[in-house]
Protein backbone atom coordinates (compact mmCIF):
# COMPACT_ATOMS: atom_id res chain seq x y z
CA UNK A 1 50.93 119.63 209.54
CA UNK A 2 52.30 119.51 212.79
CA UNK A 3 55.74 119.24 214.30
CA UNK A 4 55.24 115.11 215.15
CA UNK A 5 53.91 114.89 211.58
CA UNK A 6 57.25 116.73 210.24
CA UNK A 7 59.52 115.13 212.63
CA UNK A 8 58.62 111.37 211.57
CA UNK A 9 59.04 112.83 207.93
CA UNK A 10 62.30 114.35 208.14
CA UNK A 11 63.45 111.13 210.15
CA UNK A 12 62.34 108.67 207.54
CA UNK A 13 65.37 110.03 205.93
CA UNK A 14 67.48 107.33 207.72
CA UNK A 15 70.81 110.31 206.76
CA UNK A 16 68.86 112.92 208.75
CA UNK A 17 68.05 110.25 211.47
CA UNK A 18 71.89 109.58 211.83
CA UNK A 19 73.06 112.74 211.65
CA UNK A 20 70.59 113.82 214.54
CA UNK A 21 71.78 111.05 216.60
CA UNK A 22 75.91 111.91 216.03
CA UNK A 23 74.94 115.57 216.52
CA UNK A 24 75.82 115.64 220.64
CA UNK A 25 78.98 114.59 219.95
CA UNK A 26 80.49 117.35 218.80
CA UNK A 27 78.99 119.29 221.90
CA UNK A 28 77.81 122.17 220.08
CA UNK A 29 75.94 124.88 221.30
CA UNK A 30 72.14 125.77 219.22
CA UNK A 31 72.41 122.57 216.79
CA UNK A 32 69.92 122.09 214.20
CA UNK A 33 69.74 120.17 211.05
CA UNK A 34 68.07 122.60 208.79
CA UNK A 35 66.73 122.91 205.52
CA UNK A 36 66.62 120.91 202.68
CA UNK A 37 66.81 117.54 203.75
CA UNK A 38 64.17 117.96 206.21
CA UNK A 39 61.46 119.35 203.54
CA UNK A 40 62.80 117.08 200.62
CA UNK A 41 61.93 114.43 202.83
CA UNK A 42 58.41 115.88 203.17
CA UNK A 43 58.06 116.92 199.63
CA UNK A 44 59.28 112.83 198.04
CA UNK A 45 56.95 111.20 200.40
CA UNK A 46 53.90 113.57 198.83
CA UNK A 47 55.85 112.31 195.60
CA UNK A 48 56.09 109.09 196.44
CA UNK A 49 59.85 109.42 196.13
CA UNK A 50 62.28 107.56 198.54
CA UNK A 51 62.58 110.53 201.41
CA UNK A 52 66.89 111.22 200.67
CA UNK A 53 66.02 111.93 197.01
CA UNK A 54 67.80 114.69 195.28
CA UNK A 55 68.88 115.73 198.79
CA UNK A 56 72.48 117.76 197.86
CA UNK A 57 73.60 117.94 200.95
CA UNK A 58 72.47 118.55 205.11
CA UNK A 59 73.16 121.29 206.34
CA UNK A 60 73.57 121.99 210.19
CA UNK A 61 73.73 125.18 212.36
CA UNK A 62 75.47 125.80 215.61
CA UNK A 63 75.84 129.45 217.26
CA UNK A 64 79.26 129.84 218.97
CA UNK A 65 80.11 133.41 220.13
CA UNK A 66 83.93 132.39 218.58
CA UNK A 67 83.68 134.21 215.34
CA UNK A 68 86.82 133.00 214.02
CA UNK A 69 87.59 130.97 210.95
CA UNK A 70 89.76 128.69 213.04
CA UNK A 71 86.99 127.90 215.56
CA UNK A 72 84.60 127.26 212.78
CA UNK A 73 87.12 125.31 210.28
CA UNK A 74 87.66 122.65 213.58
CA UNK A 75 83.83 121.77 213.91
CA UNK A 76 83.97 121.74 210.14
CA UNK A 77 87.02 118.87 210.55
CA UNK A 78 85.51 116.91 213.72
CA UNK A 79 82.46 116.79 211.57
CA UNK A 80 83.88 115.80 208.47
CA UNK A 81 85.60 112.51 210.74
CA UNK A 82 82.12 112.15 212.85
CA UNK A 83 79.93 111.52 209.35
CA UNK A 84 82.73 110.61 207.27
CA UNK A 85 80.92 107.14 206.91
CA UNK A 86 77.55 108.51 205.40
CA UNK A 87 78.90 109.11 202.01
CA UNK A 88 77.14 112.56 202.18
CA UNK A 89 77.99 116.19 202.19
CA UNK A 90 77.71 117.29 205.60
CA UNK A 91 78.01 121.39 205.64
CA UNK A 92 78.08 122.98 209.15
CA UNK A 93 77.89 127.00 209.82
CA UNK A 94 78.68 129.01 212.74
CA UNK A 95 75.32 131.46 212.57
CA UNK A 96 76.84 133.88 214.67
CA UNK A 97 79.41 134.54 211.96
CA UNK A 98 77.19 134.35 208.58
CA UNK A 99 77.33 138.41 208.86
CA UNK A 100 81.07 138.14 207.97
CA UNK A 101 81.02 135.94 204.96
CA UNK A 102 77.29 137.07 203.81
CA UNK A 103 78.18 140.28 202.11
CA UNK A 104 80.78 138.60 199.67
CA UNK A 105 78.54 135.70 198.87
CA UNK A 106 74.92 137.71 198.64
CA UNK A 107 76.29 141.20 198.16
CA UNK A 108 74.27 142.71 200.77
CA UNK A 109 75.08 143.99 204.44
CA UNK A 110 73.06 141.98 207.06
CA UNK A 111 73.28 142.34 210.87
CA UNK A 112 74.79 139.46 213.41
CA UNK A 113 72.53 136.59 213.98
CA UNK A 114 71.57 136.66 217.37
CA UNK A 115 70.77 132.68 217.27
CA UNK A 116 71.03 129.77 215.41
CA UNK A 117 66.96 130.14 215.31
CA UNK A 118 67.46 133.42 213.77
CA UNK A 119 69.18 132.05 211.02
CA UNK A 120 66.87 129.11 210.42
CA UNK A 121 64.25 131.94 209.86
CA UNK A 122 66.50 133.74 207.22
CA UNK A 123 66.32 130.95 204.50
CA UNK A 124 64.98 132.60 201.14
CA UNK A 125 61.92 130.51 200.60
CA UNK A 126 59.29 131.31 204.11
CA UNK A 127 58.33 127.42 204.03
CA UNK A 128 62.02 126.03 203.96
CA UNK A 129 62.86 127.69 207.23
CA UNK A 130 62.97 124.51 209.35
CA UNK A 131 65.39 123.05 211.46
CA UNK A 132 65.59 119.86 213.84
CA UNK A 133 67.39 119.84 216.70
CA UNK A 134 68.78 116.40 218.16
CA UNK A 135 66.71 115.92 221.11
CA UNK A 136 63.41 116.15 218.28
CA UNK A 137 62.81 120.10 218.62
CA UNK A 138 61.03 121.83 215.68
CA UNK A 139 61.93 124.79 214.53
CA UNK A 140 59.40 126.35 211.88
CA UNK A 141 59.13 130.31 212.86
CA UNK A 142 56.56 130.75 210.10
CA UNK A 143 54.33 127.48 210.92
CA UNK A 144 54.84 124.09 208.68
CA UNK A 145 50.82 124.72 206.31
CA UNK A 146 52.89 126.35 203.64
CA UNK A 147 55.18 123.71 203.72
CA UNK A 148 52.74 120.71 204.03
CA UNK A 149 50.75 122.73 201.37
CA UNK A 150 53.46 123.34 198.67
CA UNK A 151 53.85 127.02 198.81
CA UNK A 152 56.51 129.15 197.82
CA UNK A 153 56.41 132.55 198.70
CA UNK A 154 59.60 134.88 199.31
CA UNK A 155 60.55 135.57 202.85
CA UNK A 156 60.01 139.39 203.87
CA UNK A 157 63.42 138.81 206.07
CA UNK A 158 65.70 137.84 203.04
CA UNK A 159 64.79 140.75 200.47
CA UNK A 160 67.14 138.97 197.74
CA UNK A 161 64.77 138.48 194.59
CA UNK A 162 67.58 137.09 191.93
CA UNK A 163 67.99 134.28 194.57
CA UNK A 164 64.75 133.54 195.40
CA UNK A 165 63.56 133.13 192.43
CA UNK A 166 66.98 130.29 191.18
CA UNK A 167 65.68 128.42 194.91
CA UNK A 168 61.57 128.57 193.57
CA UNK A 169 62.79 127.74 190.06
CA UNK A 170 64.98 124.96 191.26
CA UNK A 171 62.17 123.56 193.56
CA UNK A 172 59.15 123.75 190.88
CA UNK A 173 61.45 121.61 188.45
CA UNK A 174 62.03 118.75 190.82
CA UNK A 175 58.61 118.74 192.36
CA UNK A 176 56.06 120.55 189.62
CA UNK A 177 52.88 120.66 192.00
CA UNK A 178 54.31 123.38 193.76
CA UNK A 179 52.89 126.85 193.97
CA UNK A 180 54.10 130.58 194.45
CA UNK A 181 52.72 133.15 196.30
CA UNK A 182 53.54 136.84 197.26
């Protein structure tokens, strides 16, 4: 798979493709759309499934050195007005504050996110870490085969098996041809 291959499947998501063109207007340092609706997209096409199906929400990173709640909660608003038309969950997260919240969600210490590329590479589930940034930038630190393939294998990054294996579970009940390894 390579990244022009991903790219034109993530963007046949016609959410993803919008999103990616509002992006810039909220000016935000590091922005990616990440995650699931940029391999849901991949995995419904092998499926045969219209590309925005069973896509929960899309998720987008942005690294601003401003580690406060207040900084973060007023991208979260401009946001919310920017896509407010899409009928869709749009969730945004400061990376360089996910060390603050992480330990009460995940109950485990991690150390500051130097990036929002570092926390792209921190999803769960090694093929899911993808992000797409709005000038068409892909973002795959461990390569897009596993994902084009179907395989599920923990990432060595995110030690957290109770959670990996509700994401693989979740996965292998919506789209059954997928496989697990490590």
């Amino acid at each position: 798979m390579t990244p022009d291959a991903f790219r034109t499947l993530a963007l046949s998501n016609p959410i993803n493709a919008t999103i990616l063109g509002r992006l810039p207007a909220l000016g935000l340092e590091q922005a990616y759309l990440v995650a699931g609706c940029l391999y849901q997209a991949m995995w419904n096409a092998r499926d045969g499934r219209d590309p925005g199906w069973g896509v929960k929400d899309y998720d987008l990173f942005y690294y601003d050195p401003d580690t406060s709640w207040e900084a973060e909660d007023a991208v979260i608003r401009r946001a919310a007005a920017l896509f407010a038309d899409l009928g869709v969950e749009v969730e945004l997260r400061n990376q360089a504050r996910v060390h603050l919240w992480y330990p009460q969600r995940f109950g485990k210490v991690i150390p500051p996110l130097d990036s929002s590329r570092d926390g792209i590479a921190g999803f769960l589930v090694r093929c899911t870490c993808v992000g797409l940034s709005p000038v068409g930038e892909v973002v795959a630190p461990y390569g897009l085969e596993e994902l084009a393939a179907g395989i599920l294998s923990p990432n060595p990054r995110t030690d957290n098996p109770a959670q990996y294996r509700i994401k693989a579970d979740s996965y292998r009940a919506r789209w059954p041809w997928l496989v697990e390894r490590g």
